[in-house]
N, C-alpha and C. Protein backbone atom coordinates (compact mmCIF):
# COMPACT_ATOMS: atom_id res chain seq x y z
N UNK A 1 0.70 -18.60 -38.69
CA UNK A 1 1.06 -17.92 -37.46
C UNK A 1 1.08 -18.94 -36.33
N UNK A 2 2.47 -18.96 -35.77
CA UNK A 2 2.47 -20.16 -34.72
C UNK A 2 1.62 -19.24 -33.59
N UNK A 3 0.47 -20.86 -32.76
CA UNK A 3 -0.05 -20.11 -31.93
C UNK A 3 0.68 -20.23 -30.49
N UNK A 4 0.29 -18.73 -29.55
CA UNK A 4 0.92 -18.75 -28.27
C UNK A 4 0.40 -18.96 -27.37
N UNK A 5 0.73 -18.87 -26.37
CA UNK A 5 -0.24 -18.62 -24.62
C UNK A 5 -1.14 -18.03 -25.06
N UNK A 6 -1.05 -16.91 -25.67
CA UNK A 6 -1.81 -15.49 -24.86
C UNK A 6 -3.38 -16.05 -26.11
N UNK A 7 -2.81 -16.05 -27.57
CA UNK A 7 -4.14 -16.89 -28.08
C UNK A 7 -4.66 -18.60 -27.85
N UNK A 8 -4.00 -19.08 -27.44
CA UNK A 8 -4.65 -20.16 -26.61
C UNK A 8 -5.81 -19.65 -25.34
N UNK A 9 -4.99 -18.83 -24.65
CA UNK A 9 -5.99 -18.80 -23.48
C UNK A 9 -6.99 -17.95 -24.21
N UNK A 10 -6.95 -17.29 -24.83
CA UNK A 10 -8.17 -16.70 -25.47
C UNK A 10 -9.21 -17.30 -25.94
N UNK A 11 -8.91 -18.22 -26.84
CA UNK A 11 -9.47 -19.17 -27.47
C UNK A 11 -10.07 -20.25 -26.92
N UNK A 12 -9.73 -20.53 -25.59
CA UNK A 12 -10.15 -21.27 -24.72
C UNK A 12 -11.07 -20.86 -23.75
N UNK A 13 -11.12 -19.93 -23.36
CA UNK A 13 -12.29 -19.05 -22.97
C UNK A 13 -13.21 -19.37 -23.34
N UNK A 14 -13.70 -19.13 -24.55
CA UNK A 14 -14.94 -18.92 -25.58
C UNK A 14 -16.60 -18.84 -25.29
N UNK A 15 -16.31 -18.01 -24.42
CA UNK A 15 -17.77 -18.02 -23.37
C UNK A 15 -17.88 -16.20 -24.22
N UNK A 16 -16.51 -15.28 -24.16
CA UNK A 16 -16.88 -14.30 -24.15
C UNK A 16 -15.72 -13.75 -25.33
N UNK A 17 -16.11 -12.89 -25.70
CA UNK A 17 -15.20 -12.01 -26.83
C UNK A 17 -13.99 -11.11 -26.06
N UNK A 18 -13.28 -11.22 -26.05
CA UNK A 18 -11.35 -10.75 -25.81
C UNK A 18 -12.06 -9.40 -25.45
N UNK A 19 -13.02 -8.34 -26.44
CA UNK A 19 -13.32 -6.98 -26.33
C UNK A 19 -14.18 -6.84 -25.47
N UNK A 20 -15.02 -7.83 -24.81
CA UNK A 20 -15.94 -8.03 -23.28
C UNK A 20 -15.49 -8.38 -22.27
N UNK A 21 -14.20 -9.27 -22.42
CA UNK A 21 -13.55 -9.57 -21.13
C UNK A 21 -12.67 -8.45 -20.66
N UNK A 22 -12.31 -7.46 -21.76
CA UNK A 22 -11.41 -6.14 -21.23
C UNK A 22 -12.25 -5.22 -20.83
N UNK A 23 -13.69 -5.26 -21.40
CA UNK A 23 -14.03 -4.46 -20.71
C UNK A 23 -14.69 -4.56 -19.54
N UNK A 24 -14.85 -5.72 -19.40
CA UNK A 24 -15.39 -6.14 -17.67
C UNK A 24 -14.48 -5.91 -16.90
N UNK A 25 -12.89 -6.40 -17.27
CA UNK A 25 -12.02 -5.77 -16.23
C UNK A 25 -11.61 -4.42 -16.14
N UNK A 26 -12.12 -3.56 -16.81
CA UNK A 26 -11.60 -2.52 -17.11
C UNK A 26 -12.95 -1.84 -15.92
N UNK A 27 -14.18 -2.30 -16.07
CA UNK A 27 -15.40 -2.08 -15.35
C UNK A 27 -14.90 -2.01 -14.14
N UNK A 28 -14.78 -3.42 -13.88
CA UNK A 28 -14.38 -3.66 -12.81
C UNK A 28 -13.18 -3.33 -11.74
N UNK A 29 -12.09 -2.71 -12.20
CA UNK A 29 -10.75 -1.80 -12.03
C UNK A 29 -11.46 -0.82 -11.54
N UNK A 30 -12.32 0.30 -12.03
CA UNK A 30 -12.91 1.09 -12.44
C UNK A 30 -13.76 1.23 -10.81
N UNK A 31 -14.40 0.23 -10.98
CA UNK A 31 -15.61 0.09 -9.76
C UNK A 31 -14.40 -0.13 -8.66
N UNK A 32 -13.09 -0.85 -8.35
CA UNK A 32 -12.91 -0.48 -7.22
C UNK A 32 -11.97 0.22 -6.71
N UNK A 33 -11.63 1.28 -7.80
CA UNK A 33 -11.74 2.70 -7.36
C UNK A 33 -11.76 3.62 -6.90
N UNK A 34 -13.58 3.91 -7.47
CA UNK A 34 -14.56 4.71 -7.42
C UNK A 34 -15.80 3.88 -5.64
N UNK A 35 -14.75 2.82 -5.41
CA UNK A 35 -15.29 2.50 -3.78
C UNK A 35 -16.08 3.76 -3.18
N UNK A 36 -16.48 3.61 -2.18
CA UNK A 36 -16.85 4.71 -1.43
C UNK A 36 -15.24 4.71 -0.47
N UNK A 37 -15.39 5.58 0.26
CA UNK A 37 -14.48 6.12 1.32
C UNK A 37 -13.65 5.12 1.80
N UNK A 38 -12.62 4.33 1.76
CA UNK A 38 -12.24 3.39 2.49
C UNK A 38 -12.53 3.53 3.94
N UNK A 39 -12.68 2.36 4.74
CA UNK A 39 -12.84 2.27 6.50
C UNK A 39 -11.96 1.57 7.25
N UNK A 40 -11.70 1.81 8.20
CA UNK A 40 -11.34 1.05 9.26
C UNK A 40 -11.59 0.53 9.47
N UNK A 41 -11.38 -1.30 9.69
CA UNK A 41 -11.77 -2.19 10.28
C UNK A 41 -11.59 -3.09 11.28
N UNK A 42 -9.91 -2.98 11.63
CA UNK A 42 -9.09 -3.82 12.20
C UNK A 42 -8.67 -2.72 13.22
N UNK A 43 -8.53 -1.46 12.88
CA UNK A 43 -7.37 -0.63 13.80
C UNK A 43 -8.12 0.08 14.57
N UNK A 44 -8.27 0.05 15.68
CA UNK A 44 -9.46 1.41 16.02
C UNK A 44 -8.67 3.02 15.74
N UNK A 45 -9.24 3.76 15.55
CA UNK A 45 -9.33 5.52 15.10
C UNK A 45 -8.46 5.95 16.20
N UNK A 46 -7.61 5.66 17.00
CA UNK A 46 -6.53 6.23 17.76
C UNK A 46 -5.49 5.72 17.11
N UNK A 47 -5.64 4.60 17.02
CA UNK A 47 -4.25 3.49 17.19
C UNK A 47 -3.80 3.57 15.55
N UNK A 48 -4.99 4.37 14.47
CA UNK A 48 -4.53 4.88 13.28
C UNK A 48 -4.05 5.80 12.58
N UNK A 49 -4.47 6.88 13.86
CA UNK A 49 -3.79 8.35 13.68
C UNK A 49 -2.30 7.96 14.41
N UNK A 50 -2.11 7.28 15.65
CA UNK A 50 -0.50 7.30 15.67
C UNK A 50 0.22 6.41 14.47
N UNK A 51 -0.52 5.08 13.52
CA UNK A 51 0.45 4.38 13.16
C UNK A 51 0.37 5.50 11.76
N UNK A 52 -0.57 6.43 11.11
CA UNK A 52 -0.52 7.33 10.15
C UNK A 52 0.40 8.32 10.10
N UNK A 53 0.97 9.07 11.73
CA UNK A 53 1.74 10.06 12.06
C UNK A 53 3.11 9.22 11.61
N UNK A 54 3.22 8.06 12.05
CA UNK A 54 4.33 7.72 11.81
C UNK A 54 5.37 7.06 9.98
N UNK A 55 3.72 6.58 9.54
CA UNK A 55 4.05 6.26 7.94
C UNK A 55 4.34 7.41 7.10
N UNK A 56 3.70 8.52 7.86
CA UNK A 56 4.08 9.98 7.03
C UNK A 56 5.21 10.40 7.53
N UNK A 57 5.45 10.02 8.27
CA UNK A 57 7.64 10.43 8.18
C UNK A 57 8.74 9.52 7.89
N UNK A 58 8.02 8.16 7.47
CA UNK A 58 8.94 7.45 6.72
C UNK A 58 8.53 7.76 5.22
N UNK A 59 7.92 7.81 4.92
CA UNK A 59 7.05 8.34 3.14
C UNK A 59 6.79 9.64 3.36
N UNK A 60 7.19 10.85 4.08
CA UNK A 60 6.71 11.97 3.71
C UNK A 60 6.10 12.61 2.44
N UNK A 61 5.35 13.80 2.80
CA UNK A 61 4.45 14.37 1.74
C UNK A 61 5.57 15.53 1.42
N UNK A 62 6.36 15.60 0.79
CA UNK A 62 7.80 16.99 0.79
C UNK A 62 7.75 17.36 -1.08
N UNK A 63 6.25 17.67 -1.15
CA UNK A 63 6.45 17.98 -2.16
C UNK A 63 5.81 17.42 -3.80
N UNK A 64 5.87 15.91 -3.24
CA UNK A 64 5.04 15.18 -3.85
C UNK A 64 3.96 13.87 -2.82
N UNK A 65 3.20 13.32 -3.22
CA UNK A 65 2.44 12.39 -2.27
C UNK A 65 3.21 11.76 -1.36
N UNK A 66 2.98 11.13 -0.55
CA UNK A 66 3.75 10.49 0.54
C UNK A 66 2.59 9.00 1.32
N UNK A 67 2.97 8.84 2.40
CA UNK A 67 2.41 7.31 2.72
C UNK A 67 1.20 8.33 2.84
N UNK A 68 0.45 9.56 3.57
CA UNK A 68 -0.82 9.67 3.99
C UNK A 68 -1.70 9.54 2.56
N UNK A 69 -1.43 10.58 1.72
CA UNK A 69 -1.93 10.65 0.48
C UNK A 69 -2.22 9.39 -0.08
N UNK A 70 -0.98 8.52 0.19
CA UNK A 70 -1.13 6.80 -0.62
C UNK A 70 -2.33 6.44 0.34
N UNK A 71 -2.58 6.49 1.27
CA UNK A 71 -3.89 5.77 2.42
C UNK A 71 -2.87 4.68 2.59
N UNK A 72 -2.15 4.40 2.98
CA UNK A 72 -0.76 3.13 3.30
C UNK A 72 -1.77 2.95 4.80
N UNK A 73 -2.67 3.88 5.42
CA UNK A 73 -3.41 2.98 6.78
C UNK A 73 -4.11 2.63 6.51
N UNK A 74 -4.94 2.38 5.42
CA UNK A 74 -5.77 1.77 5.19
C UNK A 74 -4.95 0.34 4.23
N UNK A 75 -4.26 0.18 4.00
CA UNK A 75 -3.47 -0.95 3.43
C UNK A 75 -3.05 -1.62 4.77
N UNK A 76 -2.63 -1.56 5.98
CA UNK A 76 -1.96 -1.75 7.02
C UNK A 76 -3.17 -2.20 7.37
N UNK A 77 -4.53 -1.71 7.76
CA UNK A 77 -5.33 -2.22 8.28
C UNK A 77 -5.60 -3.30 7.22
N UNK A 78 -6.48 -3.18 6.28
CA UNK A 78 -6.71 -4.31 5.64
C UNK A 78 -5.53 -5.49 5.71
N UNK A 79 -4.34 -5.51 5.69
CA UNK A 79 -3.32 -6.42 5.87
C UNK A 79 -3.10 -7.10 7.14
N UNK A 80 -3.72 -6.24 8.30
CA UNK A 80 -3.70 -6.69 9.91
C UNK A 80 -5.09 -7.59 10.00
N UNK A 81 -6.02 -7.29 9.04
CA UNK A 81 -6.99 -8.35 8.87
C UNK A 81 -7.36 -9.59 8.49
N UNK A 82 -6.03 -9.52 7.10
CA UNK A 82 -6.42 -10.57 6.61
C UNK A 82 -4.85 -11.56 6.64
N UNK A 83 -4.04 -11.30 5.78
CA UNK A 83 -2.56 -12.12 5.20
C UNK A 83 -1.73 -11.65 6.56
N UNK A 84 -2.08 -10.79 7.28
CA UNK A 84 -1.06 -10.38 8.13
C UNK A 84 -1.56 -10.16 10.00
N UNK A 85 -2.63 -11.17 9.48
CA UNK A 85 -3.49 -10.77 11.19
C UNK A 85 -2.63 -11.35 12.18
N UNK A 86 -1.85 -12.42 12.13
CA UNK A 86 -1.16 -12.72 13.15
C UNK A 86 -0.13 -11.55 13.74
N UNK A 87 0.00 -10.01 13.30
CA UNK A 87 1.21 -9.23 13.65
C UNK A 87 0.26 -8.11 14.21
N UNK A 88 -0.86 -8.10 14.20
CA UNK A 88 -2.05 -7.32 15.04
C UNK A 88 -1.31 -7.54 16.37
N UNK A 89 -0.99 -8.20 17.04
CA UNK A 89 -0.52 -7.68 18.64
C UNK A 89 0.90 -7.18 18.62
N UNK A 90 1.60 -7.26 17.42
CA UNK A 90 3.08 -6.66 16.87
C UNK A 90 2.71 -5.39 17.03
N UNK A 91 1.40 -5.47 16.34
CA UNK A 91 1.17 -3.50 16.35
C UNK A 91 1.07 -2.64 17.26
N UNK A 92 0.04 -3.81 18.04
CA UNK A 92 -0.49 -3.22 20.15
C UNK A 92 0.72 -2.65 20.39
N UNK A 93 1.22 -4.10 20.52
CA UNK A 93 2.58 -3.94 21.28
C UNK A 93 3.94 -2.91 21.03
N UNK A 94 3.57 -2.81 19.92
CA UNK A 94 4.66 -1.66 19.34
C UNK A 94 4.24 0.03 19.51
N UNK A 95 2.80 -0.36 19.32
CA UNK A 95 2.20 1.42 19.52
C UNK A 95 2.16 1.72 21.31
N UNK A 96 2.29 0.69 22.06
CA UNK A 96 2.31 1.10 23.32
C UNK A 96 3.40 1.33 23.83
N UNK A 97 4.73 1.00 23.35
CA UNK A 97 6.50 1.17 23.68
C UNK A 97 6.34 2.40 22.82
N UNK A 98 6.20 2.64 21.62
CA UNK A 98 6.10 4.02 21.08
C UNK A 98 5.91 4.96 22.06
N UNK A 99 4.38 5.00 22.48
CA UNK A 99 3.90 6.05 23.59
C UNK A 99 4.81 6.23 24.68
N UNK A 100 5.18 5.05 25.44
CA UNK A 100 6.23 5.00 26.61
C UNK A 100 7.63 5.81 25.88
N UNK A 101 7.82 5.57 25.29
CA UNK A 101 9.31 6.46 24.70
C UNK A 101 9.01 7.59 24.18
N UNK A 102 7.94 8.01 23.81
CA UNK A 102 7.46 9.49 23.35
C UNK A 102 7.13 10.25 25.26
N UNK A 103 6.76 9.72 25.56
CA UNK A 103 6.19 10.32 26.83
C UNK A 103 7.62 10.44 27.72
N UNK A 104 8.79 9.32 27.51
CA UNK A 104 9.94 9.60 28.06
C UNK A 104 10.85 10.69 27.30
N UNK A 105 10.73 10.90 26.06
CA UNK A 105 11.51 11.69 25.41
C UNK A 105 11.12 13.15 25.67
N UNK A 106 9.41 13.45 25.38
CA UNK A 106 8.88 14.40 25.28
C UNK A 106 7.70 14.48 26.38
N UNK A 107 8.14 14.69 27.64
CA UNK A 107 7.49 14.78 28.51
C UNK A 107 6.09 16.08 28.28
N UNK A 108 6.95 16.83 27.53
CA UNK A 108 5.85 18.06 27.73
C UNK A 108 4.79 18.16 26.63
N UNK A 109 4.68 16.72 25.83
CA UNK A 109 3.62 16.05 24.75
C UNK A 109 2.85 15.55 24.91
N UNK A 110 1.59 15.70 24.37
CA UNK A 110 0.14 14.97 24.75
C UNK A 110 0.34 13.84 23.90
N UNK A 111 0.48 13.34 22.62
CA UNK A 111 0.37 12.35 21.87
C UNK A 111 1.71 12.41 20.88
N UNK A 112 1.26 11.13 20.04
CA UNK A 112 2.40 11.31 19.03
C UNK A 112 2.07 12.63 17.94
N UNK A 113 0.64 12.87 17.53
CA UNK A 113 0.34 13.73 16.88
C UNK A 113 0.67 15.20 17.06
N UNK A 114 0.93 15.41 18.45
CA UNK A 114 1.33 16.95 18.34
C UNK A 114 2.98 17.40 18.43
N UNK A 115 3.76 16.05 18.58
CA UNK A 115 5.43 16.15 18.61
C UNK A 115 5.37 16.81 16.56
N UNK A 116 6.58 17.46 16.73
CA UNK A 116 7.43 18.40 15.59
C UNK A 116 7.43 17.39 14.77
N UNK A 117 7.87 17.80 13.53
CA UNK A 117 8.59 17.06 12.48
C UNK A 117 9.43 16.16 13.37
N UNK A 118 10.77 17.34 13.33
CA UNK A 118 11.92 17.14 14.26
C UNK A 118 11.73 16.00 15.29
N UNK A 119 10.75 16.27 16.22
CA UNK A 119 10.65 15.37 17.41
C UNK A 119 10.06 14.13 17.13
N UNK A 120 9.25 14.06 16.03
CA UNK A 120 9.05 12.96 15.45
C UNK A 120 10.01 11.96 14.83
N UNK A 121 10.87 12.70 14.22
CA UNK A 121 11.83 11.62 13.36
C UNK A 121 13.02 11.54 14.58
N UNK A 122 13.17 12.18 15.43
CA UNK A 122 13.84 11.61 16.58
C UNK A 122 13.20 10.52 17.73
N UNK A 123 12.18 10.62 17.83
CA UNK A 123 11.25 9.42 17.99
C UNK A 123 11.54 7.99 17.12
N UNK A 124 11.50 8.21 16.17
CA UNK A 124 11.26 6.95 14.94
C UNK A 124 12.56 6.56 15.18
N UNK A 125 13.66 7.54 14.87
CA UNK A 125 15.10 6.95 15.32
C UNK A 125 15.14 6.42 15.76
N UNK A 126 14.48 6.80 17.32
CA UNK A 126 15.11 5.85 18.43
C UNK A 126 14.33 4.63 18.35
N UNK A 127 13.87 4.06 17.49
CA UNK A 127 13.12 2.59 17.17
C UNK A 127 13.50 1.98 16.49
N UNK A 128 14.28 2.82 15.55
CA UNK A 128 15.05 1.85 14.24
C UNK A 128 15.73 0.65 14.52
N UNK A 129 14.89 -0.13 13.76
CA UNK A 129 15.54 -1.90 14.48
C UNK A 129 14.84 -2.80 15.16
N UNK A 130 14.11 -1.85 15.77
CA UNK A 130 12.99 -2.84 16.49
C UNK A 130 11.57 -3.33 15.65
N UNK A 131 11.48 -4.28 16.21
CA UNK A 131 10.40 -5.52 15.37
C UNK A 131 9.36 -4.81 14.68
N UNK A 132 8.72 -3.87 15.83
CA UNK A 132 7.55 -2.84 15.08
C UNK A 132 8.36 -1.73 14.51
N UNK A 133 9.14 -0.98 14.37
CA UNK A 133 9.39 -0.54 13.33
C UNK A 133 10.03 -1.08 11.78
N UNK A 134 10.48 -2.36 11.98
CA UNK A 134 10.42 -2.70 10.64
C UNK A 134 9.65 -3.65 9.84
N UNK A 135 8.66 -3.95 10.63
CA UNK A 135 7.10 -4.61 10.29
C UNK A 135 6.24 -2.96 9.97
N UNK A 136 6.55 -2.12 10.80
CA UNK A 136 5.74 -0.94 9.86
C UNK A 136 6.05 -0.26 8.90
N UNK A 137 7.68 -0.54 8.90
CA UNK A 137 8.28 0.11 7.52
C UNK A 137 8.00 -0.49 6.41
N UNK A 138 7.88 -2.11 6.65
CA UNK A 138 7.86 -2.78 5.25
C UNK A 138 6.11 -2.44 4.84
N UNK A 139 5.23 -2.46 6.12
CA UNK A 139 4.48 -2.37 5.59
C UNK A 139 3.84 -1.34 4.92
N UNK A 140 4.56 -0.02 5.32
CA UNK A 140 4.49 1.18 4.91
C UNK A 140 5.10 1.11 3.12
N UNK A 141 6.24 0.96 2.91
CA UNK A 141 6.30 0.71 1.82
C UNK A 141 5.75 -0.20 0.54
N UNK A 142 5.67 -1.24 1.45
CA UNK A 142 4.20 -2.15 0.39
C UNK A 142 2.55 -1.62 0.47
N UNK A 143 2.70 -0.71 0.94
CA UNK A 143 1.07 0.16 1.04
C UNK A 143 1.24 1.22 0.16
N UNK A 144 3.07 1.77 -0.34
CA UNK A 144 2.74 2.65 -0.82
C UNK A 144 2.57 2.46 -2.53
N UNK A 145 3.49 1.24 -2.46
CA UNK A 145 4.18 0.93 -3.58
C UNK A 145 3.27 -0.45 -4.38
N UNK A 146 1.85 -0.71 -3.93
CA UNK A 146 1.43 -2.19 -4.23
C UNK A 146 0.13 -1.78 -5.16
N UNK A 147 -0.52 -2.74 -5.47
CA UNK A 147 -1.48 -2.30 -5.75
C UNK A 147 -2.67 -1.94 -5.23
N UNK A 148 -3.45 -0.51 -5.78
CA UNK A 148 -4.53 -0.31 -5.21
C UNK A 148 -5.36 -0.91 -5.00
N UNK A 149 -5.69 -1.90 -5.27
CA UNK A 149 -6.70 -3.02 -5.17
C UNK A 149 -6.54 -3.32 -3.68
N UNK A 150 -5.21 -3.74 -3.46
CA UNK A 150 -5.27 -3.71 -1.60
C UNK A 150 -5.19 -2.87 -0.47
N UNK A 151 -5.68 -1.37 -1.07
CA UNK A 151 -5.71 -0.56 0.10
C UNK A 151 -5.16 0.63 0.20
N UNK A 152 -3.62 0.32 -0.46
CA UNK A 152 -3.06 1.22 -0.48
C UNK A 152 -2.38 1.89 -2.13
N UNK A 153 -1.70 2.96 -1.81
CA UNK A 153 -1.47 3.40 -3.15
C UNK A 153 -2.23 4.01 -4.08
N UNK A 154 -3.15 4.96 -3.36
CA UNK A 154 -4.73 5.42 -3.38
C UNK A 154 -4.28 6.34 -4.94
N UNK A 155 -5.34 6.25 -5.80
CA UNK A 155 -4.67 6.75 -7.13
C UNK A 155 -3.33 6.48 -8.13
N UNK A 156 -2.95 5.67 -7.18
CA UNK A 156 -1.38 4.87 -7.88
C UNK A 156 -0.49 6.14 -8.02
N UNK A 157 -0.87 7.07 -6.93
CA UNK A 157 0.68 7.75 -6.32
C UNK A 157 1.86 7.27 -6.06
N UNK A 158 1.98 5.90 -5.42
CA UNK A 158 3.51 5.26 -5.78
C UNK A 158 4.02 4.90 -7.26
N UNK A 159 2.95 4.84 -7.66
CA UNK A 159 3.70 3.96 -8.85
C UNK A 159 4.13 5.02 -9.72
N UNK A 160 3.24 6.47 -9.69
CA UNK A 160 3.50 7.63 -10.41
C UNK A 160 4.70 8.13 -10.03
N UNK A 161 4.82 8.29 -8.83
CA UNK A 161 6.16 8.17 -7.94
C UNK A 161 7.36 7.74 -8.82
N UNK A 162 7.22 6.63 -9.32
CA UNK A 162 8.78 5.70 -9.77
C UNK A 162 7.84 5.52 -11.20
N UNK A 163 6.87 6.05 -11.34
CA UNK A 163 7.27 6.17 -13.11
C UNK A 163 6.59 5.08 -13.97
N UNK A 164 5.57 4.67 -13.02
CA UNK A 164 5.16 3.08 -13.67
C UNK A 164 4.14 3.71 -14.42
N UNK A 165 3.75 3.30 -15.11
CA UNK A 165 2.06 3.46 -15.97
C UNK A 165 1.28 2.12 -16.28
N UNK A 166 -0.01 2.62 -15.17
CA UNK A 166 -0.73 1.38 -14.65
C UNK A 166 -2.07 1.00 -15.41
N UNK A 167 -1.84 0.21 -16.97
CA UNK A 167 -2.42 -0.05 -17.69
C UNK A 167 -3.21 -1.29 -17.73
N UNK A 168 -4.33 -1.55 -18.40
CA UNK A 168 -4.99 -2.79 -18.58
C UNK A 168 -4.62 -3.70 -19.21
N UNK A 169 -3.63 -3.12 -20.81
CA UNK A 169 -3.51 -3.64 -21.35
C UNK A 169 -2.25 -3.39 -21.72
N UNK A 170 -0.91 -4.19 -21.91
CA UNK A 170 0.35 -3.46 -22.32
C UNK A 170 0.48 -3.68 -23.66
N UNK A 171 1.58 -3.44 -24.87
CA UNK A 171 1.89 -4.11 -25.62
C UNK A 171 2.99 -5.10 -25.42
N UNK A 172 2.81 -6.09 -26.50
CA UNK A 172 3.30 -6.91 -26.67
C UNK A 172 4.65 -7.03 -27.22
N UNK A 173 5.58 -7.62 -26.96
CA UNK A 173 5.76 -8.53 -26.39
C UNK A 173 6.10 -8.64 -24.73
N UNK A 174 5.73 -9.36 -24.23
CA UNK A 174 5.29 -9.00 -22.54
C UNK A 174 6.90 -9.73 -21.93
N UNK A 175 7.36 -10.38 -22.36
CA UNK A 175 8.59 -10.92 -22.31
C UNK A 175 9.82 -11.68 -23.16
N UNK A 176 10.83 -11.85 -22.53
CA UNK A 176 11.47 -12.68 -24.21
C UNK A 176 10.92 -14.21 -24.81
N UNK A 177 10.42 -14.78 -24.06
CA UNK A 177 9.44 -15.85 -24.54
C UNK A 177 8.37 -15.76 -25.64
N UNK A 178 7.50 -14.76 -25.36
CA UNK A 178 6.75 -14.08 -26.37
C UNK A 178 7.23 -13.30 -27.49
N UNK A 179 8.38 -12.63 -27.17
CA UNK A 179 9.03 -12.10 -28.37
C UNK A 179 9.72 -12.95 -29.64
N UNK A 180 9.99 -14.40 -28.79
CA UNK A 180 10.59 -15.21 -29.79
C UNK A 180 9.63 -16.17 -30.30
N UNK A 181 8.34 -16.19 -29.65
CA UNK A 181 7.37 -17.27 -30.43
C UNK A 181 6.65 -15.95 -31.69
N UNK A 182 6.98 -14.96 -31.43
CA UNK A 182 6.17 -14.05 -32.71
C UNK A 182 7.23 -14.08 -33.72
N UNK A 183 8.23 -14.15 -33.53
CA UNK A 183 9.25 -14.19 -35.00
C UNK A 183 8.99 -15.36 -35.87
């Protein structure tokens, strides 16, 4: 049996048995989870209910999960913390022209949270294009669609979404490289 990657790196290991290292990651998958509650860390509790009002009408909940269900604000925050902290004043700056154009559109509105469906996605319209709305779209969609490990995609509702099945272990052959060293 010619040997491959996948038993090389095994074999090279040799600290631990193939059936202990799956199950440590499998532990470990497992444990972060079963986290406690995700938190806020980066966004303060205003500035997350407007950027939440708004990920739920680009990902709506119509039936099946949507960005709230995914926690896509808690992916956004963790991302404004760490790989993406330099766009933290993208956000300021974008949630405060938001308000100014909600307050010009919908004078007779206290926040973004109590505008309509309707008045909402006529809101978002009128942003389409601008810097913070498509720094929150992308990030809305990579919160919904990424892995849970970073925040978002809480239960792997996106991926159930489009059909993925989010395993530890797949079968083999994992690509055509591998398919042609097993023949």
């Amino acid at each position: 049996m010619p040997v491959t990657r996948r038993h090389w790196a095994l074999g090279a290991i040799g600290l631990a048995s193939a059936a202990e290292l799956v199950s440590a990651f499998q532990h470990a998958h497992q444990a972060a989870r079963a986290a406690s509650p995700p938190k806020l860390d980066h966004l303060d509790p205003a500035a997350a209910r407007k950027i939440e009002a708004i990920t739920s009408r680009i990902i709506p909940s119509d039936g099946t999960p949507g960005a709230r269900e995914a926690g896509v604000i808690y992916f956004i925050d963790r991302a404004l913390g760490t790989w993406e902290a330099d766009k933290l004043p993208a956000y300021r700056k974008g949630i405060d022209e938001l308000e100014r154009t909600r307050a010009r559109m919908f004078p007779a509105s206290a926040s973004l949270q109590t505008l309509s469906d309707d008045q909402m996605d006529r809101l978002i319209t009128s942003i389409e294009g601008s810097e913070f709305f498509e720094l929150l779209r992308a990030h809305t969609v990579l919160g919904f669609l990424g892995s849970p490990d970073h925040g978002g995609n809480r239960g792997g509702v996106g991926w159930t979404h489009l059909g993925v099945e989010d395993r530890m272990v797949f079968e083999p052959p994992f690509g055509y490289y591998d398919g042609e060293a097993s023949q």
